[in-house]
N, C-alpha and C. Protein backbone atom coordinates (compact mmCIF):
# COMPACT_ATOMS: atom_id res chain seq x y z
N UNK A 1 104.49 120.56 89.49
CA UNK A 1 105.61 119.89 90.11
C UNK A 1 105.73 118.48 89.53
N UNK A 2 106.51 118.47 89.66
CA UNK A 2 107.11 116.87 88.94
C UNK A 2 106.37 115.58 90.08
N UNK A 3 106.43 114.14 89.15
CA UNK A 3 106.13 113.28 90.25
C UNK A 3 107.84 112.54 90.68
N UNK A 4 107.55 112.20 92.18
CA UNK A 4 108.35 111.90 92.55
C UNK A 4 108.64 110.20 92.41
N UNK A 5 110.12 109.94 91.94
CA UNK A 5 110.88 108.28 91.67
C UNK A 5 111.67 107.96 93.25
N UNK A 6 111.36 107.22 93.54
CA UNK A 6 112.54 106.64 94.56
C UNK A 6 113.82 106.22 93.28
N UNK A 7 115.03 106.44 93.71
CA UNK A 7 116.35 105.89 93.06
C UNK A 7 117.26 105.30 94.28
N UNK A 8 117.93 104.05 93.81
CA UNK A 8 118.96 104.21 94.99
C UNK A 8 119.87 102.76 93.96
N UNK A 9 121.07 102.78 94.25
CA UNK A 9 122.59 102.42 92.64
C UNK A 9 123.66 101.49 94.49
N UNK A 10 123.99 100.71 93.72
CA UNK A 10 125.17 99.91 94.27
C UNK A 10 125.98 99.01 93.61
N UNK A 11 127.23 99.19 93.54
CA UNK A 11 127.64 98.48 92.64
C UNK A 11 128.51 96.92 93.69
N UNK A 12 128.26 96.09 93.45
CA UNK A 12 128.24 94.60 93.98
C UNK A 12 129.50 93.76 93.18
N UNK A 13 130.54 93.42 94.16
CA UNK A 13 131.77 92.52 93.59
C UNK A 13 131.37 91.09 93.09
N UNK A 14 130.30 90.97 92.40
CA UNK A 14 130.25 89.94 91.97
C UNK A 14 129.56 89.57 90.65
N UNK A 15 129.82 88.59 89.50
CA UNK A 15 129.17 88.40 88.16
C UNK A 15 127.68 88.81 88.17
N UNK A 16 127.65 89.25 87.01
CA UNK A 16 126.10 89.70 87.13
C UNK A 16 124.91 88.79 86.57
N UNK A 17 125.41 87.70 86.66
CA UNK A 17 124.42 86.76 86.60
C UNK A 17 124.66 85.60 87.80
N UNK A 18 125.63 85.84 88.83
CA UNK A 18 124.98 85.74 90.21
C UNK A 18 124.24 86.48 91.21
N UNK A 19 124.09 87.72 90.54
CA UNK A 19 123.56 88.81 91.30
C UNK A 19 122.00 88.93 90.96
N UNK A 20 121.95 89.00 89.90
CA UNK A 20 120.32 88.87 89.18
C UNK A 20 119.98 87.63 89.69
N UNK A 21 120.48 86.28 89.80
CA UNK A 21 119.94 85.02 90.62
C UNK A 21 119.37 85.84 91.67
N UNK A 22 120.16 86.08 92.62
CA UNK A 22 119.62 86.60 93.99
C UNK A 22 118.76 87.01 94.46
N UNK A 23 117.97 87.83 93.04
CA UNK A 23 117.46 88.72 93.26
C UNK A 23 115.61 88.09 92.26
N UNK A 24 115.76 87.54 91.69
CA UNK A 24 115.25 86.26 91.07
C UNK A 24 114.16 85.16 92.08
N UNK A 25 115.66 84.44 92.76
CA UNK A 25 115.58 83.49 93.19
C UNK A 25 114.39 83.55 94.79
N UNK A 26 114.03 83.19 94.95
CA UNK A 26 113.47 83.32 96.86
C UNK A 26 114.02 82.58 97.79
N UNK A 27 114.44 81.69 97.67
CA UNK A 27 115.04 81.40 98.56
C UNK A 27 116.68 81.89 98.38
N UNK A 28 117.04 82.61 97.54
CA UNK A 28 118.24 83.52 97.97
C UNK A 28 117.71 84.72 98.72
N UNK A 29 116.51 85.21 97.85
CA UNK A 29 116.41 86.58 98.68
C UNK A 29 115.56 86.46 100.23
N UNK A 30 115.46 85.18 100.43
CA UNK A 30 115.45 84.86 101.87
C UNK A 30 116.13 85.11 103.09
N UNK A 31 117.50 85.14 102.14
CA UNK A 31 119.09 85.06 103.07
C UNK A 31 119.52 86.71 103.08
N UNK A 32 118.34 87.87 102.37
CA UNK A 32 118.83 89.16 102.80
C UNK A 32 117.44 90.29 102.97
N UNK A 33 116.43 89.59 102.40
CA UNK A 33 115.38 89.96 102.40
C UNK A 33 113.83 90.14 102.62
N UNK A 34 113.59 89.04 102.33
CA UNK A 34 112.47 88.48 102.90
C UNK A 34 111.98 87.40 102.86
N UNK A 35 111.08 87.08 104.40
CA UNK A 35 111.16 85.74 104.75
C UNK A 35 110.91 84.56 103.61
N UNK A 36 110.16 85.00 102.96
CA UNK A 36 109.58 84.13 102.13
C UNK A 36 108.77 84.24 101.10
N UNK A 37 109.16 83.85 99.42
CA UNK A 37 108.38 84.04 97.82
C UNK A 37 108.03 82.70 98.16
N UNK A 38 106.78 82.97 97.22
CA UNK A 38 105.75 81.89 97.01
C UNK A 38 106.40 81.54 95.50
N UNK A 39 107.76 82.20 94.92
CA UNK A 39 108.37 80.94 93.61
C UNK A 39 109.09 82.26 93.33
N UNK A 40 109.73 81.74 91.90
CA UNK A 40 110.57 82.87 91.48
C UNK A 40 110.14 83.91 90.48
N UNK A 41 110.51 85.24 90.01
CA UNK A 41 110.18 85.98 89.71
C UNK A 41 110.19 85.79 88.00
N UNK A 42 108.86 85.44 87.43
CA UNK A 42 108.96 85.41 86.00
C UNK A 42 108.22 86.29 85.62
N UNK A 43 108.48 86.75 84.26
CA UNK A 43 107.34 87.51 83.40
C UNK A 43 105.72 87.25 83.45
N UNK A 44 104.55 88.22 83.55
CA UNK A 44 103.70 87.50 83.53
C UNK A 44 103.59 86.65 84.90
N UNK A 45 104.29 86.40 86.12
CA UNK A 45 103.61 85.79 86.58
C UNK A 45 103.41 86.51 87.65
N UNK A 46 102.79 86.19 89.04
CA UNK A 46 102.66 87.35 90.77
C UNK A 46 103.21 86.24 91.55
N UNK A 47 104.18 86.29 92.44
CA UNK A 47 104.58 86.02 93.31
C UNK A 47 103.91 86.80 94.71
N UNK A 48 104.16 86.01 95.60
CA UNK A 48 103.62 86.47 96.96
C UNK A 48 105.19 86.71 97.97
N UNK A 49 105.04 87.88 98.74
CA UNK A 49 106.29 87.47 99.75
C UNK A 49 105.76 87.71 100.59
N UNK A 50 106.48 87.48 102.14
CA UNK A 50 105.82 88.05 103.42
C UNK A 50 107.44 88.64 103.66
N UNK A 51 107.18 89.19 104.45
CA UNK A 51 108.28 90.09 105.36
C UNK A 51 109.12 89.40 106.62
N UNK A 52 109.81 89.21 106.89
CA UNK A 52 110.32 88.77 108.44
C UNK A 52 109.64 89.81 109.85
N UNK A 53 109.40 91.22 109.42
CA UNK A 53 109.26 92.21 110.48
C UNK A 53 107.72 92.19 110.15
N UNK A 54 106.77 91.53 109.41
CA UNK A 54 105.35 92.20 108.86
C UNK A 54 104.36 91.00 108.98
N UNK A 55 103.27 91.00 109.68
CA UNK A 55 102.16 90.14 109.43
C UNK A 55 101.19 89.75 107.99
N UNK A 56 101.66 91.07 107.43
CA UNK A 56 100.92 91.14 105.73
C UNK A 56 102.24 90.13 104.69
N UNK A 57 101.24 89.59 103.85
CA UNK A 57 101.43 89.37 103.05
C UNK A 57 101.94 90.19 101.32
N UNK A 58 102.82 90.32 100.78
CA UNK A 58 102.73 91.40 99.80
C UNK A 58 102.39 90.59 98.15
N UNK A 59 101.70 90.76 97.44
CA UNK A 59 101.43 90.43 95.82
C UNK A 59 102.26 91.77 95.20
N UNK A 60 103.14 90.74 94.33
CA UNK A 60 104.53 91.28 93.39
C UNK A 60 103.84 90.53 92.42
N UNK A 61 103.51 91.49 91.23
CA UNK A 61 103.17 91.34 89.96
C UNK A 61 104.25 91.18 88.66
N UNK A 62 104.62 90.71 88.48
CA UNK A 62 105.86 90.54 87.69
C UNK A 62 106.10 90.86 86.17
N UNK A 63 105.97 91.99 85.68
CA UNK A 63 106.05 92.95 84.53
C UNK A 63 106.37 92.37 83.56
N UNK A 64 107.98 92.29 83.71
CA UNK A 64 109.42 91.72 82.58
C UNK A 64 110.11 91.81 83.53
N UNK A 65 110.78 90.63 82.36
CA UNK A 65 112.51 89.95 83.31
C UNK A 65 113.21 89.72 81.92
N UNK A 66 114.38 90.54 82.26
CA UNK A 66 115.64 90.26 80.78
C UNK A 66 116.28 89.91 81.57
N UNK A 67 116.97 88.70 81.24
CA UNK A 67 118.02 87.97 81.91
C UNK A 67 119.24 88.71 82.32
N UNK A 68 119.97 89.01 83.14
CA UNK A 68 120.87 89.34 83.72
C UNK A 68 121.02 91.04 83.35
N UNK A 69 119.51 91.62 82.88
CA UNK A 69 119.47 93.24 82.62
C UNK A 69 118.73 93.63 83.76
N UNK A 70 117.29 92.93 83.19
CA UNK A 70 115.93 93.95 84.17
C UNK A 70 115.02 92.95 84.52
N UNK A 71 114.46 93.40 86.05
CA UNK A 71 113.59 92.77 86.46
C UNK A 71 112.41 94.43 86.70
N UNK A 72 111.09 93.88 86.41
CA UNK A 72 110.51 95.06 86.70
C UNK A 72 108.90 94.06 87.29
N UNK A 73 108.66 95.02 88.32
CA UNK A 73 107.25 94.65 88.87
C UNK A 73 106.80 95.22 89.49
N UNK A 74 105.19 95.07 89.84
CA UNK A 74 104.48 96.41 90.39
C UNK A 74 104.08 95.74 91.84
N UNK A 75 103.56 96.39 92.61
CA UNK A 75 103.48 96.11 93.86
C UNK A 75 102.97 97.11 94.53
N UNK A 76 102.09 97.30 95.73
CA UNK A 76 101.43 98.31 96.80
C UNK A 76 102.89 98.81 97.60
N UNK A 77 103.72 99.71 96.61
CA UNK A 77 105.02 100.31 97.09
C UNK A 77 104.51 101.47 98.27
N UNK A 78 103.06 101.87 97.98
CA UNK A 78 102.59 103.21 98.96
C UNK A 78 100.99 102.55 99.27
N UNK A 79 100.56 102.86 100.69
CA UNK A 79 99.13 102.66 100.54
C UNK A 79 98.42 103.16 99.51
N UNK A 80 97.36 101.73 99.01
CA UNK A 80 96.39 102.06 98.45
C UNK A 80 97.23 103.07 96.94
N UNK A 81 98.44 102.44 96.46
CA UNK A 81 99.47 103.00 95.25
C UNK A 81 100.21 101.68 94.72
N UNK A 82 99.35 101.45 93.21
CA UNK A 82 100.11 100.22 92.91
C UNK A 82 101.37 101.27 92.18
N UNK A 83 102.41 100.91 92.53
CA UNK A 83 103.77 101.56 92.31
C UNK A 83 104.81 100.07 91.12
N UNK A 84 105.68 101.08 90.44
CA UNK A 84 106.45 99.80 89.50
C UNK A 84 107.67 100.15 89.87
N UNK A 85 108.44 99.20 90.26
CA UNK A 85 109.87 98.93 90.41
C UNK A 85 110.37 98.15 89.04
N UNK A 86 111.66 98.94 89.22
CA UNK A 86 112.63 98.37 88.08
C UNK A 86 114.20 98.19 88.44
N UNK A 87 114.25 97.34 88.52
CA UNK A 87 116.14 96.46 89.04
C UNK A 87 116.91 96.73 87.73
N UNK A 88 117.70 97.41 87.57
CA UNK A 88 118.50 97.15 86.32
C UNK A 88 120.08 97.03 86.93
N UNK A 89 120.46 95.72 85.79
CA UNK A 89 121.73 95.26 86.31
C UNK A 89 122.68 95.91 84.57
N UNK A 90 123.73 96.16 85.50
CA UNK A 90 124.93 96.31 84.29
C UNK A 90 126.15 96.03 84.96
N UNK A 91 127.10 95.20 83.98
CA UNK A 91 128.05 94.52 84.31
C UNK A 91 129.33 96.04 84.34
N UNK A 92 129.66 94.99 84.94
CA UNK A 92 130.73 96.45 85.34
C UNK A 92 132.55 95.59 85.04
N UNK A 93 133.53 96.75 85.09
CA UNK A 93 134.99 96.23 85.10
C UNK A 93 134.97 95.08 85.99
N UNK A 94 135.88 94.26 85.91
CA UNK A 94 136.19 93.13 87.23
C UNK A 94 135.55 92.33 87.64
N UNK A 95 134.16 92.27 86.77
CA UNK A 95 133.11 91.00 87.01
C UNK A 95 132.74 91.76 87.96
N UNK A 96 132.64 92.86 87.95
CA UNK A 96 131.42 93.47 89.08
C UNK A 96 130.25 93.68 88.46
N UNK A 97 129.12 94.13 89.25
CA UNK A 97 127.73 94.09 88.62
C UNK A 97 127.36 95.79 89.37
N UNK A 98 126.58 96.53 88.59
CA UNK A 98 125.94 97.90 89.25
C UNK A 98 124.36 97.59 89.43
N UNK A 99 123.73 98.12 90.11
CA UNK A 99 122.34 97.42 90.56
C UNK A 99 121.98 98.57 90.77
N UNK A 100 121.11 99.45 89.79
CA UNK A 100 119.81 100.35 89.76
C UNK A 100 118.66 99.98 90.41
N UNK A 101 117.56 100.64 90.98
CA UNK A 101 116.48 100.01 91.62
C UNK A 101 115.56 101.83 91.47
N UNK A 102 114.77 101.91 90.26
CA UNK A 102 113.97 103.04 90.70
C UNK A 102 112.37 102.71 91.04
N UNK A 103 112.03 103.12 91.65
CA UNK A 103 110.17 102.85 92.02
C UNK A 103 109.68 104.38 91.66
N UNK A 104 108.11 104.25 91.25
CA UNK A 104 107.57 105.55 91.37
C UNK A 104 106.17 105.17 90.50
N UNK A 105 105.60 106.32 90.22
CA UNK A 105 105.43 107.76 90.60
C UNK A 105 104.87 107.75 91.61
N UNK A 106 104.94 109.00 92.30
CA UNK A 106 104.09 109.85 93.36
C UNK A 106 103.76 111.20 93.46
N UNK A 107 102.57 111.74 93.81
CA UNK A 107 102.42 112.93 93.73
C UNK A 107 103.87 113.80 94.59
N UNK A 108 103.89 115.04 93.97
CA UNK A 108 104.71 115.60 94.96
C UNK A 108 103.50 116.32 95.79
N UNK A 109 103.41 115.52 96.80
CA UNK A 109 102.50 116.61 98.02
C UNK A 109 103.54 115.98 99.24
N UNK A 110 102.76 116.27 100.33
CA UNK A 110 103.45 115.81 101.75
C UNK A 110 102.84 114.29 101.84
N UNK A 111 101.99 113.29 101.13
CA UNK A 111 102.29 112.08 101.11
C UNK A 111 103.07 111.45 100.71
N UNK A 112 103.70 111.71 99.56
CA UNK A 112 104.47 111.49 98.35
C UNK A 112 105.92 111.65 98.75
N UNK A 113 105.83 113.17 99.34
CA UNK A 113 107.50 113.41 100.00
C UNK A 113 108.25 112.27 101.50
N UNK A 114 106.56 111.54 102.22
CA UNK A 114 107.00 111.07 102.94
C UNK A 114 107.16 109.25 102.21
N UNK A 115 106.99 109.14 101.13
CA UNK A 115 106.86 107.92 100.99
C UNK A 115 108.06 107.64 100.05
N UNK A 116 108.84 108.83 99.50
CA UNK A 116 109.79 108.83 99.08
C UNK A 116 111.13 109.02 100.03
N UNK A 117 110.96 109.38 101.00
CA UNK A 117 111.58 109.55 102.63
C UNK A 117 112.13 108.03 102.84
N UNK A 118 111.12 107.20 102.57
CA UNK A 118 110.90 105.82 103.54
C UNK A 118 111.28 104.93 102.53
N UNK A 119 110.87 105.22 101.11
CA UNK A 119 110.98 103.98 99.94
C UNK A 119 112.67 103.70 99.55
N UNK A 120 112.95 104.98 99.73
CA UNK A 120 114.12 105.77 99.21
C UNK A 120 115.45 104.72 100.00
N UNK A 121 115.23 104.86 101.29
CA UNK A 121 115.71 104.12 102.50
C UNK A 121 115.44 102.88 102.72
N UNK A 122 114.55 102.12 102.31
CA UNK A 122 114.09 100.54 101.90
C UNK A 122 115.10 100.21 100.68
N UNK A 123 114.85 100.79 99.61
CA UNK A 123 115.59 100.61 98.59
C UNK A 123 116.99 100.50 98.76
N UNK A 124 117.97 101.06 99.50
CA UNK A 124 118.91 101.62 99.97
C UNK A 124 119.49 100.50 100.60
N UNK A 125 118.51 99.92 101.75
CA UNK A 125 118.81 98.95 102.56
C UNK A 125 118.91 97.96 101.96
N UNK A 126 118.02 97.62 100.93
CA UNK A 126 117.62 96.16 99.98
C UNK A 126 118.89 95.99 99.02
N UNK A 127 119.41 97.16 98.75
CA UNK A 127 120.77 96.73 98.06
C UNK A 127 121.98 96.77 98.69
N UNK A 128 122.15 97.35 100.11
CA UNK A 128 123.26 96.63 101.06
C UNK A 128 123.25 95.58 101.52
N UNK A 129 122.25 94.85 101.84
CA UNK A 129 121.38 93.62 102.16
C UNK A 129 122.31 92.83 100.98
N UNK A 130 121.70 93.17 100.05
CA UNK A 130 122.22 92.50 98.94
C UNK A 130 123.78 92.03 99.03
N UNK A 131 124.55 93.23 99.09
CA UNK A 131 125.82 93.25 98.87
C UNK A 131 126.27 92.31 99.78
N UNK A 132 125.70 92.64 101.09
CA UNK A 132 126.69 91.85 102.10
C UNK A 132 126.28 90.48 102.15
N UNK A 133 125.22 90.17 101.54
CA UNK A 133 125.14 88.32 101.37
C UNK A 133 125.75 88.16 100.55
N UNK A 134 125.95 88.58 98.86
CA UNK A 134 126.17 88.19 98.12
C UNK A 134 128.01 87.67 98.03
N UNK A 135 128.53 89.16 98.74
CA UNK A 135 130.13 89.25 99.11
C UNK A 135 130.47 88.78 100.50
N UNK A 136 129.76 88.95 101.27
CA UNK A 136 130.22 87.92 102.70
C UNK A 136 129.65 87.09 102.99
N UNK A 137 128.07 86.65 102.45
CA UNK A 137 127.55 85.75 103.01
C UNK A 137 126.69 85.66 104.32
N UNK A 138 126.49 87.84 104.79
CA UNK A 138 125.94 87.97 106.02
C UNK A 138 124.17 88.35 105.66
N UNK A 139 123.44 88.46 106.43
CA UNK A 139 122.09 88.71 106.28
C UNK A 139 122.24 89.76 107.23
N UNK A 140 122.26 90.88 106.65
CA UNK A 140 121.98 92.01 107.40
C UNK A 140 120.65 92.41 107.96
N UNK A 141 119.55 91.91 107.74
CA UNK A 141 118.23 92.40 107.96
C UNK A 141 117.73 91.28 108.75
N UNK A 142 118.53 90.30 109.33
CA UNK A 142 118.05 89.47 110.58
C UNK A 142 118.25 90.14 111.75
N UNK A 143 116.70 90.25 112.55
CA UNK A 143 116.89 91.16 113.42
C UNK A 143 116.92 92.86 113.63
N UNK A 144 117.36 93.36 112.42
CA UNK A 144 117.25 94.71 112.23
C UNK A 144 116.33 95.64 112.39
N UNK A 145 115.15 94.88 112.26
CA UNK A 145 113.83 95.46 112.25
C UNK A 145 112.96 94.80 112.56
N UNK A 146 113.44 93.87 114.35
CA UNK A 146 112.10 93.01 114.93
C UNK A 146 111.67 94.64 115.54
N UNK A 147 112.41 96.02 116.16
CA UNK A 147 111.38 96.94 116.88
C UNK A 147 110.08 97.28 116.17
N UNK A 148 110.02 96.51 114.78
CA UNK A 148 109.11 97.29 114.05
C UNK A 148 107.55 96.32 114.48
N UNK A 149 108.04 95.24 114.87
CA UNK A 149 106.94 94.16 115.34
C UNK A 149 106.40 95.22 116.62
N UNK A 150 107.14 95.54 117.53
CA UNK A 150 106.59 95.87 118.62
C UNK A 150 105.69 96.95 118.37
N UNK A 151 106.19 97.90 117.27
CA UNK A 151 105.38 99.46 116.76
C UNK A 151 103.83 99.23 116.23
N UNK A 152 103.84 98.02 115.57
CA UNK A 152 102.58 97.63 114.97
C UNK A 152 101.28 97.58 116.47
């Protein structure tokens, strides 16, 4: 059986080198994502974030960064699974931007199927998140997921 990729595509009304900022930057991705990078995302270097909904801390290893193409970095995407994410931006008609985001591998067993369940849907969220700061200026993920404080 094949290993399993999280995928999840949005395409965003705005230049694609304000969009790759966003996504870059920490204190933009503050305003849709998470609480807080310990700096911005360069080649070669690890950034730290924490979560708004999470007591842990996460280490983002930072792969490559092509300017307004790809950001790629590895990170504990699954327990105890250093996993690699890859952002790829392409400019689109109208000064729009399309925003790829695949993570992976994973076994295909019933860990794998559930972590692709959940990553799949993070991913998903992280680029509506996106959209709606970038085009309205809202933070969708304030609040969205304090029940998850109480679950812990």
């Amino acid at each position: 059986m094949a290993p399993l990729q999280t995928n999840a595509t949005i395409q965003i009304s705005k230049p694609i080198s304000e969009v790759f900022d966003a996504v870059i930057d920490p204190l933009k991705m503050s305003n849709y994502f998470i609480a807080t990078g310990s700096g911005p995302m360069e080649e070669g270097k690890q950034v730290i974030w924490k979560f708004p909904e999470f007591d842990t801390v996460v280490p983002v290893n930072v792969l490559q960064v092509k300017k307004d193409a790809l950001i790629s970095f590895q990170w504990e995407g699954a327990k105890d699974h250093q996993l690699q994410v890859d952002i790829l931006f392409s400019e689109r008609f109208g000064h729009t931007t399309l925003v790829k985001v695949t993570e992976g591998n994973m076994e295909n067993n019933e860990e794998g199927i559930k972590w692709l369940k959940g990553n799949t849907e993070g991913w998903a969220n992280f680029l509506a998140c996106l959209k709606a700061y970038l085009e309205y200026n809202i933070n969708l993920r304030k609040g969205a997921f304090d029940y998850m404080k109480a679950e812990q």
